[in-house]
Protein backbone atom coordinates (compact mmCIF):
# COMPACT_ATOMS: atom_id res chain seq x y z
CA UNK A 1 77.76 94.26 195.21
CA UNK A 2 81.02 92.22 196.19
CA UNK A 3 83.71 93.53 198.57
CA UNK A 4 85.79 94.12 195.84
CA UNK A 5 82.86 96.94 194.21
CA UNK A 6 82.82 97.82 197.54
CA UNK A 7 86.66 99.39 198.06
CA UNK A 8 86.74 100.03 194.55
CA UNK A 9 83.60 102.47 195.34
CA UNK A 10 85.46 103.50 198.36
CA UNK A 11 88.62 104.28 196.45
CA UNK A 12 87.02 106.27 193.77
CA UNK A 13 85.57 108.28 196.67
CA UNK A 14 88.97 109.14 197.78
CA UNK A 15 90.15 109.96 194.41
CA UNK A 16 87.68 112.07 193.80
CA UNK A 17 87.80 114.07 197.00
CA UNK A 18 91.50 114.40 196.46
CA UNK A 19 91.06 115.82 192.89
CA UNK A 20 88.45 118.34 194.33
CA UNK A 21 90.61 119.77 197.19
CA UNK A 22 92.90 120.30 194.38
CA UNK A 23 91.14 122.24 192.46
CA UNK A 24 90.01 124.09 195.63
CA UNK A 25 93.64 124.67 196.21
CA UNK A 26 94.26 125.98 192.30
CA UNK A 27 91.45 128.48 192.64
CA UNK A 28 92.60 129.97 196.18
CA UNK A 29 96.08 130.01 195.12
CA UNK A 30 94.83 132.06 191.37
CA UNK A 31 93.15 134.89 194.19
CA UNK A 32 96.49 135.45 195.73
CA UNK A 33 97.96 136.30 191.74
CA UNK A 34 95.03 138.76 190.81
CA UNK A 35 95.79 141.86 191.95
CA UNK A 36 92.93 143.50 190.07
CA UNK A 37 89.98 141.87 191.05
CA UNK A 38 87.43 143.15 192.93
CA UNK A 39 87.63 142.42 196.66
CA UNK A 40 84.15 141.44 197.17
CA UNK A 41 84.39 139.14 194.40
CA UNK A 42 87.75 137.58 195.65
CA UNK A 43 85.94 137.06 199.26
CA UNK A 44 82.99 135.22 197.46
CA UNK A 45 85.44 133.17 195.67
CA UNK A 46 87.50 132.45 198.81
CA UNK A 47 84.99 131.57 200.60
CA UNK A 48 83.65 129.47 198.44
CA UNK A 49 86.40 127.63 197.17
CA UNK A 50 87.00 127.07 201.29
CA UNK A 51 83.60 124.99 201.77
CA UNK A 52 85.00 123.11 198.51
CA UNK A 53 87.94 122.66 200.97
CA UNK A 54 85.65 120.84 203.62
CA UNK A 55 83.22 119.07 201.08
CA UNK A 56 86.21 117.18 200.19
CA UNK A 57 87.58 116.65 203.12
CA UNK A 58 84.18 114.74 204.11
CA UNK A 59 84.35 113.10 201.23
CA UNK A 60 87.64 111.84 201.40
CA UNK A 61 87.25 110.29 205.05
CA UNK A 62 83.60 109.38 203.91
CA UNK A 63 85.10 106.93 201.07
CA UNK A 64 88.17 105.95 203.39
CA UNK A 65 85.43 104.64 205.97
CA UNK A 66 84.13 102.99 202.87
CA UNK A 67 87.34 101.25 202.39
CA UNK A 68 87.83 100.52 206.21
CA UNK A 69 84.18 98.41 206.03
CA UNK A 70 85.16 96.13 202.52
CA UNK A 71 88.25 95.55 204.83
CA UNK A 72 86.80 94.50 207.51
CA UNK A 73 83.92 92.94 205.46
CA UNK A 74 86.72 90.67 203.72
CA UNK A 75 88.48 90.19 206.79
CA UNK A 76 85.03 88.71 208.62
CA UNK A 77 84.68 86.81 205.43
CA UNK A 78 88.22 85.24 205.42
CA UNK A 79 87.82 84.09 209.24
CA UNK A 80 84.28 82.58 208.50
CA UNK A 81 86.31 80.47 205.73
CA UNK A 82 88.70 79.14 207.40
């Protein structure tokens, strides 16, 4: 795998963290607008849609640290070069 697999791997991470919080986000915010649903069903979703919250989270500073190591990976590789 080259460094350049290696932030693009990194970056995709990131993406997709990003895209999950924001779904996270859509399905907390759609609780607040139904007035009619039951409450323990609206806790189970809340809570659920939280940990979504914190998976992503994780995920997005797992593929930022991915990013950080082709960095310094390329930056290692540019010194040894020269």
């Amino acid at each position: 795998m080259t460094n350049v697999s290696i932030v693009q791997s990194g970056a995709a991470s990131v993406q997709a963290g990003i895209q999950q919080a924001e779904r996270a986000a859509s399905d907390i915010a759609q609780l607040n607008s139904n007035d009619d649903a039951r409450a323990d069903t609206a806790t189970t979703s809340l809570a659920e849609s939280a940990v979504d919250l914190l998976v992503a989270e994780n995920q997005v500073k797992a593929g930022a640290a991915v990013v950080r190591s082709g960095d310094e990976i390329l930056g290692t590789i540019i010194d040894t070069l020269a």
